[in-house]
PDB file of N, CA and C in Angstrom:
ATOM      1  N   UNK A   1       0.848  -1.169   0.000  1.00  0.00           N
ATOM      2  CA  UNK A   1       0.000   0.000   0.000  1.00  0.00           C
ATOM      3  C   UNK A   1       0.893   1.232   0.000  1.00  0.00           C
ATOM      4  N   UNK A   2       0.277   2.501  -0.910  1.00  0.00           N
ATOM      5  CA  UNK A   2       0.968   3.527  -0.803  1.00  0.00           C
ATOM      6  C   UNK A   2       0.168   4.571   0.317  1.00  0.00           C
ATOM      7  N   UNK A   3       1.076   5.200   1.052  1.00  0.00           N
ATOM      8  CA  UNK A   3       0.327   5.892   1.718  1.00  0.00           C
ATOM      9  C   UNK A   3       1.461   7.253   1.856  1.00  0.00           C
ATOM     10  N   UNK A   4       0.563   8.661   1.894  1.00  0.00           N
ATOM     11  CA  UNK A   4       1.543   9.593   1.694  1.00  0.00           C
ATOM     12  C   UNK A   4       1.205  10.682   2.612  1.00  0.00           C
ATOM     13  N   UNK A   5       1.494  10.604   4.001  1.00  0.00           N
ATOM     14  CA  UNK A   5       0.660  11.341   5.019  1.00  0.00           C
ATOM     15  C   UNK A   5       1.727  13.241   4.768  1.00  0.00           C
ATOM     16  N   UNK A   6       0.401  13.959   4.451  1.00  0.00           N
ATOM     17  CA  UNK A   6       0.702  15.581   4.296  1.00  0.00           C
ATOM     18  C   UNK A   6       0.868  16.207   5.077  1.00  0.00           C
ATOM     19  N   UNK A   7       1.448  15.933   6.511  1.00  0.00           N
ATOM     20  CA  UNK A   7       0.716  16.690   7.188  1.00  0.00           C
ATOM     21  C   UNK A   7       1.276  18.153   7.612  1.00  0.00           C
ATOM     22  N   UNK A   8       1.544  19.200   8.274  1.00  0.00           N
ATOM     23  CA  UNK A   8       2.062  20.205   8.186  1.00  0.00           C
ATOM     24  C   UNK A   8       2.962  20.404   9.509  1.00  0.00           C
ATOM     25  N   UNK A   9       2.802  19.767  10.652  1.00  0.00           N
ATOM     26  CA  UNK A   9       3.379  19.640  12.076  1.00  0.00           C
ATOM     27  C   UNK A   9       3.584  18.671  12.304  1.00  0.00           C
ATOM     28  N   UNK A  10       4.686  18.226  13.702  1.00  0.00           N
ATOM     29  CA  UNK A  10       5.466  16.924  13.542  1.00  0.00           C
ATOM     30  C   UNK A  10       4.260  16.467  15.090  1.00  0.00           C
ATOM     31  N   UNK A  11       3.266  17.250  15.472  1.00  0.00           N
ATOM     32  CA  UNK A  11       2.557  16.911  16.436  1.00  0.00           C
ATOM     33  C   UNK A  11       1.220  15.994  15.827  1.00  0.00           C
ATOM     34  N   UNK A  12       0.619  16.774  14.825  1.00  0.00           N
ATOM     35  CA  UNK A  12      -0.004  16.010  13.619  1.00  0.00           C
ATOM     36  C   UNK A  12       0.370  14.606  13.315  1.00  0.00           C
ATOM     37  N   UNK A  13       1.420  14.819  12.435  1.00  0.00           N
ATOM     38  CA  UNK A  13       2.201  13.417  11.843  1.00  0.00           C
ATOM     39  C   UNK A  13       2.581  12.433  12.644  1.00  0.00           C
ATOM     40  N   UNK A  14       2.887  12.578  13.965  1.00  0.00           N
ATOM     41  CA  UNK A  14       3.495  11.582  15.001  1.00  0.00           C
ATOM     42  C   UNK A  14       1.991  10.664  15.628  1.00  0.00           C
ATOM     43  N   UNK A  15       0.847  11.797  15.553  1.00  0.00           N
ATOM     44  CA  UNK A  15      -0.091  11.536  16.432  1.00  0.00           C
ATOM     45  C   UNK A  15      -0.977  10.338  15.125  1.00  0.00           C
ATOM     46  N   UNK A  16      -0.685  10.515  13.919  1.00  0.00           N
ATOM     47  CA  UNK A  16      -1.467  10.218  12.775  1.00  0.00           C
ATOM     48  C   UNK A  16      -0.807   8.593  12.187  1.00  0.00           C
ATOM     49  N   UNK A  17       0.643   8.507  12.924  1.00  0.00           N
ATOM     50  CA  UNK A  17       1.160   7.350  12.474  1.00  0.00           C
ATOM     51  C   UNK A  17       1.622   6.819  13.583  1.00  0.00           C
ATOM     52  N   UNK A  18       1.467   6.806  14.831  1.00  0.00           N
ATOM     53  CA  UNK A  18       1.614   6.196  16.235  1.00  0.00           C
ATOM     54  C   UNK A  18       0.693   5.548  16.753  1.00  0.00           C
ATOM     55  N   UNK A  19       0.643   5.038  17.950  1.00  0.00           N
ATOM     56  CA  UNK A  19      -0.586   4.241  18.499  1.00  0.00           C
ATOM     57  C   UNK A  19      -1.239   3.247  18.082  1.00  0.00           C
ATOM     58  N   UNK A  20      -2.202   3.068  19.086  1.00  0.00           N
ATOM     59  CA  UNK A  20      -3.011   1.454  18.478  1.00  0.00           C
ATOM     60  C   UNK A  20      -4.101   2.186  17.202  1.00  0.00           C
ATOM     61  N   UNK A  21      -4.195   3.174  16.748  1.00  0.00           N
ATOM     62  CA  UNK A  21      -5.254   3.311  16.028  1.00  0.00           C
ATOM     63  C   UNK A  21      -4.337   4.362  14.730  1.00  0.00           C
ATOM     64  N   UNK A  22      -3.308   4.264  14.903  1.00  0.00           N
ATOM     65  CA  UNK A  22      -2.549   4.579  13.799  1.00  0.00           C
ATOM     66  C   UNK A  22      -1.670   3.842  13.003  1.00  0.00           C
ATOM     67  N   UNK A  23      -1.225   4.546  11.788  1.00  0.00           N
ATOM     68  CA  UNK A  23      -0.731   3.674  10.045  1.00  0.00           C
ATOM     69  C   UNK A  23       0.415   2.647  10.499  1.00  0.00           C
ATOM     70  N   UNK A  24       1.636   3.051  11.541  1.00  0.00           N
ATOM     71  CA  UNK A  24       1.826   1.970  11.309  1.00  0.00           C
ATOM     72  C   UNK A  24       1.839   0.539  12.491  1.00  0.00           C
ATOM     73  N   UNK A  25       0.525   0.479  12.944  1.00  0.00           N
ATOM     74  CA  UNK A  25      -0.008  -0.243  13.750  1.00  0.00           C
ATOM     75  C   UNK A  25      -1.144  -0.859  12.616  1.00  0.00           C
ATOM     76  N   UNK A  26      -1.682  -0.160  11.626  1.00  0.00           N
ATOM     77  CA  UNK A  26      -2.993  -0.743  11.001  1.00  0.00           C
ATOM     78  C   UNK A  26      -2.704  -0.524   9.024  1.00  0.00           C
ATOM     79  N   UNK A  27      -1.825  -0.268   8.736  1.00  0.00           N
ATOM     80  CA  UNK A  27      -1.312  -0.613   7.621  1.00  0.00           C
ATOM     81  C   UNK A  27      -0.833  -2.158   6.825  1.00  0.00           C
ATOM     82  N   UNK A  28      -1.023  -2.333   5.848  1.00  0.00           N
ATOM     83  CA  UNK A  28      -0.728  -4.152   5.292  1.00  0.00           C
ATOM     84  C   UNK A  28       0.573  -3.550   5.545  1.00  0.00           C
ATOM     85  N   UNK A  29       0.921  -5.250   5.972  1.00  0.00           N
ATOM     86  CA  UNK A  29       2.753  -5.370   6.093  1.00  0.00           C
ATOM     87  C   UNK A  29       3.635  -4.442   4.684  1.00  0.00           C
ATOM     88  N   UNK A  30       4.786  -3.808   5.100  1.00  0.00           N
ATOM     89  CA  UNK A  30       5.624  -3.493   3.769  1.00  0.00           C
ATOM     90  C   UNK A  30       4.685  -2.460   3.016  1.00  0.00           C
ATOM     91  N   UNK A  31       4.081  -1.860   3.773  1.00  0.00           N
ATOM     92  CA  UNK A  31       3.526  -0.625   3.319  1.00  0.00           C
ATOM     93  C   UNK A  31       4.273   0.940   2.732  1.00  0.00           C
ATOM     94  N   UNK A  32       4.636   1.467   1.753  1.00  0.00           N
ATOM     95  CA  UNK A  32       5.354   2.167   1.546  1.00  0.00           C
ATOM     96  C   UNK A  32       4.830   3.985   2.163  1.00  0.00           C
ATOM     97  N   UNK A  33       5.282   4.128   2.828  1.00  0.00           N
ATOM     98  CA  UNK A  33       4.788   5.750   3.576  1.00  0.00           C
ATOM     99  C   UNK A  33       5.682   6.853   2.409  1.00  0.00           C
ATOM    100  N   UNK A  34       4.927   7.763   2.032  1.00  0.00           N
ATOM    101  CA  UNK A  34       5.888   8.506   1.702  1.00  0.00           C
ATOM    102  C   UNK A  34       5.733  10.213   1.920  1.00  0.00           C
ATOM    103  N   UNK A  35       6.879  10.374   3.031  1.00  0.00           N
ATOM    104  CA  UNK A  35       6.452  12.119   3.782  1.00  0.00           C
ATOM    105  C   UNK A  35       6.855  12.996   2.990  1.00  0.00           C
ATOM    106  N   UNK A  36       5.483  13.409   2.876  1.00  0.00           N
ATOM    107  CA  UNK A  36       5.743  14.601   1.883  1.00  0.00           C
ATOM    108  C   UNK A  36       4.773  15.805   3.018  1.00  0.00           C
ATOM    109  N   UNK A  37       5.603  15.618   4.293  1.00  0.00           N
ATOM    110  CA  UNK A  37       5.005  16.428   5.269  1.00  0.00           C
ATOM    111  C   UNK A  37       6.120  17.486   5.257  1.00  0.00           C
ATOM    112  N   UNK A  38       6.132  18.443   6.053  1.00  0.00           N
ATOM    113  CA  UNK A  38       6.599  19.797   6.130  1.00  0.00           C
ATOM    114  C   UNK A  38       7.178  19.661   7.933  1.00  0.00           C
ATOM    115  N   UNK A  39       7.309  18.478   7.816  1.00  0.00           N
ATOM    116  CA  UNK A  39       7.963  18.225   9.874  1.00  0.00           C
ATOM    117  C   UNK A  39       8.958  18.786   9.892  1.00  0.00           C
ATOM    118  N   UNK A  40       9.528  18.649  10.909  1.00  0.00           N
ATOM    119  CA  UNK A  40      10.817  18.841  11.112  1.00  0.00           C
ATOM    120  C   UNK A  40      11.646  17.493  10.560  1.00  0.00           C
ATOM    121  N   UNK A  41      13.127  18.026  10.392  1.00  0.00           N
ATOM    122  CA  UNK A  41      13.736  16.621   9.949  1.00  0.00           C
ATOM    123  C   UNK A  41      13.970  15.498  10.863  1.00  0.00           C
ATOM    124  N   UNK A  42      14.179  15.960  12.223  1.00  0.00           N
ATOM    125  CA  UNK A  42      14.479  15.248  13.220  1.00  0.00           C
ATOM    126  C   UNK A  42      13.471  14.402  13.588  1.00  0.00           C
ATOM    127  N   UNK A  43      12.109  14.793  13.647  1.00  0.00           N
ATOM    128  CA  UNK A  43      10.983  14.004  13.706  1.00  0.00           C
ATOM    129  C   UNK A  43      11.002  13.088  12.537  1.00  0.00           C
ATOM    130  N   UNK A  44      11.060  13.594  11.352  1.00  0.00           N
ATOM    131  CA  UNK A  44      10.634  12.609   9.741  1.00  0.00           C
ATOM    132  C   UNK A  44      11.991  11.492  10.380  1.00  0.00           C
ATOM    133  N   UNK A  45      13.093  11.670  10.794  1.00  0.00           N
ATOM    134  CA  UNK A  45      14.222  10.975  11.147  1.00  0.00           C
ATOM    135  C   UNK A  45      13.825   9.591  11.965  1.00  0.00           C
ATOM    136  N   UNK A  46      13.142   9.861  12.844  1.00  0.00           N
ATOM    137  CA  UNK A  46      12.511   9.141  13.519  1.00  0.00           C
ATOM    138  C   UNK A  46      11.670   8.350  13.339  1.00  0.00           C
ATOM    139  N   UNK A  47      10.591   8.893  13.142  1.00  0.00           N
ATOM    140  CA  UNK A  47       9.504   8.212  12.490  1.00  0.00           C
ATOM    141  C   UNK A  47       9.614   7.165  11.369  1.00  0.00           C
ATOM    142  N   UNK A  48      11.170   7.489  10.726  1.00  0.00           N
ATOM    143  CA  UNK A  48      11.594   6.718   9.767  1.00  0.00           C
ATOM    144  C   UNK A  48      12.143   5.470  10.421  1.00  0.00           C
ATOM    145  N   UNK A  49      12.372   5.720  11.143  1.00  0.00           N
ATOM    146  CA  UNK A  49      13.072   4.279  12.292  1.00  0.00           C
ATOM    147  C   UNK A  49      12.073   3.230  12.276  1.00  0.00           C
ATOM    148  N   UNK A  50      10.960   4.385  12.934  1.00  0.00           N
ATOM    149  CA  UNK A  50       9.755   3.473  13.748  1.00  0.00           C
ATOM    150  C   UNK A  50       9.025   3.010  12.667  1.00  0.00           C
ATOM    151  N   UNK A  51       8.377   3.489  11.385  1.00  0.00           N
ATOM    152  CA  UNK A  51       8.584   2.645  10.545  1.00  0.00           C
ATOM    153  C   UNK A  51       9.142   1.386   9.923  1.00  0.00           C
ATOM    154  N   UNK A  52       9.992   1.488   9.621  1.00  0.00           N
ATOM    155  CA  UNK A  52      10.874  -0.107   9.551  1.00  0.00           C
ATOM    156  C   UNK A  52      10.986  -0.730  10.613  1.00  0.00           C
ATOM    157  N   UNK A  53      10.825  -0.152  12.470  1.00  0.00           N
ATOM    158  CA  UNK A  53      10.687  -1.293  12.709  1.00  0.00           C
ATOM    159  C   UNK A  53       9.225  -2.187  12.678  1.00  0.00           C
ATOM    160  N   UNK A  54       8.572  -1.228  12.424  1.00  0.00           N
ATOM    161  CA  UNK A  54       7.240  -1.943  12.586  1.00  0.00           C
ATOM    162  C   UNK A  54       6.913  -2.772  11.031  1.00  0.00           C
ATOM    163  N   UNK A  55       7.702  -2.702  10.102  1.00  0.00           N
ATOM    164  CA  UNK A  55       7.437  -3.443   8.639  1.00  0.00           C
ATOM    165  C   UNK A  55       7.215  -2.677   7.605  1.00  0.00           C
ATOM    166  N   UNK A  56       7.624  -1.659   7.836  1.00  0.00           N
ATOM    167  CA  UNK A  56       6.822  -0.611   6.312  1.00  0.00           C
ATOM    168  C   UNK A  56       8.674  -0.205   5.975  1.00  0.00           C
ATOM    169  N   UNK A  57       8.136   0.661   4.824  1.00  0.00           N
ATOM    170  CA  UNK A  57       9.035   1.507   4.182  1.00  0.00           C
ATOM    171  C   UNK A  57       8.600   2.855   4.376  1.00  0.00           C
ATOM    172  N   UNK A  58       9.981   3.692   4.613  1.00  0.00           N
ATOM    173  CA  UNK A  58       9.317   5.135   4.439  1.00  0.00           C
ATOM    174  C   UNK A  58      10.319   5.948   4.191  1.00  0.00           C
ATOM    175  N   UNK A  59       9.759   6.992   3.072  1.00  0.00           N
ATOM    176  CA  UNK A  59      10.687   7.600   2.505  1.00  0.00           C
ATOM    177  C   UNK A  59      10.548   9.285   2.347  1.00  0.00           C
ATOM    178  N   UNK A  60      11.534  10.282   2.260  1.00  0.00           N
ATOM    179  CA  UNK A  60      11.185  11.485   2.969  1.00  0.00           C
ATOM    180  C   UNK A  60      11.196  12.334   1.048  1.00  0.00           C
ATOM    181  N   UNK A  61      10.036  12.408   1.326  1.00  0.00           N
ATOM    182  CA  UNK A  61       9.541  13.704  -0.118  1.00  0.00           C
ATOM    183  C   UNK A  61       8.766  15.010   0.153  1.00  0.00           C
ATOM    184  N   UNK A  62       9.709  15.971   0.823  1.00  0.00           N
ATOM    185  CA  UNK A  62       8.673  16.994   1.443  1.00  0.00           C
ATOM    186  C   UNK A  62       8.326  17.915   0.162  1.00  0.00           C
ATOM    187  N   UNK A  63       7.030  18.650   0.719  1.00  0.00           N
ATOM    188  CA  UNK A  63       6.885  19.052  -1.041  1.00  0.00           C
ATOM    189  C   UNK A  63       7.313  20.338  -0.499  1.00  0.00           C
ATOM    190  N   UNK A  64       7.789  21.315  -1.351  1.00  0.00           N
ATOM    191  CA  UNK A  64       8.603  22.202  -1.512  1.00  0.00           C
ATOM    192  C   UNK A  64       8.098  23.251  -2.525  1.00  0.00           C
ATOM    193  N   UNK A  65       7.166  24.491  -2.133  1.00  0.00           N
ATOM    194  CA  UNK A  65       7.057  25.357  -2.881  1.00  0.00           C
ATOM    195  C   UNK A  65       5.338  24.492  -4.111  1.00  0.00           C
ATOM    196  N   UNK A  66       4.882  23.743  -3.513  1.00  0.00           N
ATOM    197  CA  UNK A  66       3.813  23.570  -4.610  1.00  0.00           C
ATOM    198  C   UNK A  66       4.378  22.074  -4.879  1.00  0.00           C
ATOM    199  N   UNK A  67       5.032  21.979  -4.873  1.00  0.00           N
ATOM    200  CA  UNK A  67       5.790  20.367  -5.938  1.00  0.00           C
ATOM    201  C   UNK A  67       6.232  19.650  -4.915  1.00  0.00           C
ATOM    202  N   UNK A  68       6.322  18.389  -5.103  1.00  0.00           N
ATOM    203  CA  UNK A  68       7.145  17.490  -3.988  1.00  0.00           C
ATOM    204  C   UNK A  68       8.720  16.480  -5.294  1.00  0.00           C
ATOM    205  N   UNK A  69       9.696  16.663  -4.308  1.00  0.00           N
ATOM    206  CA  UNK A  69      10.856  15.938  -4.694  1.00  0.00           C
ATOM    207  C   UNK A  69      11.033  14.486  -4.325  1.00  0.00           C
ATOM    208  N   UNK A  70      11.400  13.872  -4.966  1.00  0.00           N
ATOM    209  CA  UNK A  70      11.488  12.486  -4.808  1.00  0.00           C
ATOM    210  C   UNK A  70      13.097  12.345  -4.361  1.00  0.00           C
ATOM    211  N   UNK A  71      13.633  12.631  -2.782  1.00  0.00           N
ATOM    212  CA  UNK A  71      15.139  12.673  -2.983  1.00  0.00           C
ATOM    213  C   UNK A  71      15.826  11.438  -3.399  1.00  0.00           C
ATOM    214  N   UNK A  72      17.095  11.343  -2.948  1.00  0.00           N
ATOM    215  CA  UNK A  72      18.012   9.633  -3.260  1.00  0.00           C
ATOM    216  C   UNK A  72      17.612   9.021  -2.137  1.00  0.00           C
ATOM    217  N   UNK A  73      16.872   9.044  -1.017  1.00  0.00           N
ATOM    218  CA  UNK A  73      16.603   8.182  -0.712  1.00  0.00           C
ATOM    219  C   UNK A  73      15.537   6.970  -1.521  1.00  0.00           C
ATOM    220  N   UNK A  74      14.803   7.406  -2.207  1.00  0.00           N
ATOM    221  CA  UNK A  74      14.393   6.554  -2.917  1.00  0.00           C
ATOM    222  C   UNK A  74      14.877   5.510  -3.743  1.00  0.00           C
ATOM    223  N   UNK A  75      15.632   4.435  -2.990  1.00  0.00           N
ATOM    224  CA  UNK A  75      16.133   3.243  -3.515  1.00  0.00           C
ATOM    225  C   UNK A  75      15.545   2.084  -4.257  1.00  0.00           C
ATOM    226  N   UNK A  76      16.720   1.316  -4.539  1.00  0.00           N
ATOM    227  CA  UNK A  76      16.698   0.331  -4.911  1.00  0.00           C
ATOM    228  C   UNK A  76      15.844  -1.038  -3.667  1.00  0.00           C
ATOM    229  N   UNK A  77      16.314  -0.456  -2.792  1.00  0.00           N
ATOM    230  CA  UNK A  77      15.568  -1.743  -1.259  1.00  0.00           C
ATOM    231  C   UNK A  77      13.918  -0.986  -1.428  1.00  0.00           C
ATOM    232  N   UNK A  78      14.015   0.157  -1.696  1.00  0.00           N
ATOM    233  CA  UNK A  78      12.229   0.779  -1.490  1.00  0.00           C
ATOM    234  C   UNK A  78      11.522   0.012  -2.366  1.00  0.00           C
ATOM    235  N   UNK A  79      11.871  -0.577  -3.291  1.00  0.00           N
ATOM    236  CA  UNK A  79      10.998  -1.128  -4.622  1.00  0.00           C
ATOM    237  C   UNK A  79      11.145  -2.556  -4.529  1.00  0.00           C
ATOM    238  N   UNK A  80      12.294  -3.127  -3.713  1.00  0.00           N
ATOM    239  CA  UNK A  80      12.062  -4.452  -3.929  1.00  0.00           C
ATOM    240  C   UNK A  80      12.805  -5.026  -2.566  1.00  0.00           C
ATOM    241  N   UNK A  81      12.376  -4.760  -1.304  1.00  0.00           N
ATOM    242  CA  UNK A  81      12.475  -5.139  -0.131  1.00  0.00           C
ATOM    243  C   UNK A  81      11.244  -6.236   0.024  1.00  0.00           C
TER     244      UNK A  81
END
């Protein structure tokens, strides 16, 4: 599953993908997240942890001015992990 949470604060985003009633507690296994939130980096940093450990992928695309970038993190393991 693709899932691409927008959100604009890292109080938002933490609260939206944490817990028993959040993505990655209730997402299909190997779910690909992709932040194209406006957090802070230190939070997206994190959250990127807690992601993989819980089974997903997640990858940091903040959008920037109207557009979102696809950086190098977007690998080779993102597509075929």
């Amino acid at each position: 599953m693709l899932i691409l949470p927008p959100f604009c604060t890292s109080s938002i985003m933490t609260g939206v993908l944490r817990g028993p009633d959040g993505v990655f507690e209730n997402a299909p296994p190997s779910s690909l997240l992709i932040d194209c939130s406006t957090i802070d980096p230190g939070t997206s940093t994190l959250l990127n942890s807690e992601a993989v450990a819980a089974g997903h992928r997640m990858i940091d695309a903040p959008v920037r001015i109207g557009t979102m970038s696809l950086p190098v993190s977007l690998t080779y393991i993102n597509f075929y992990m």
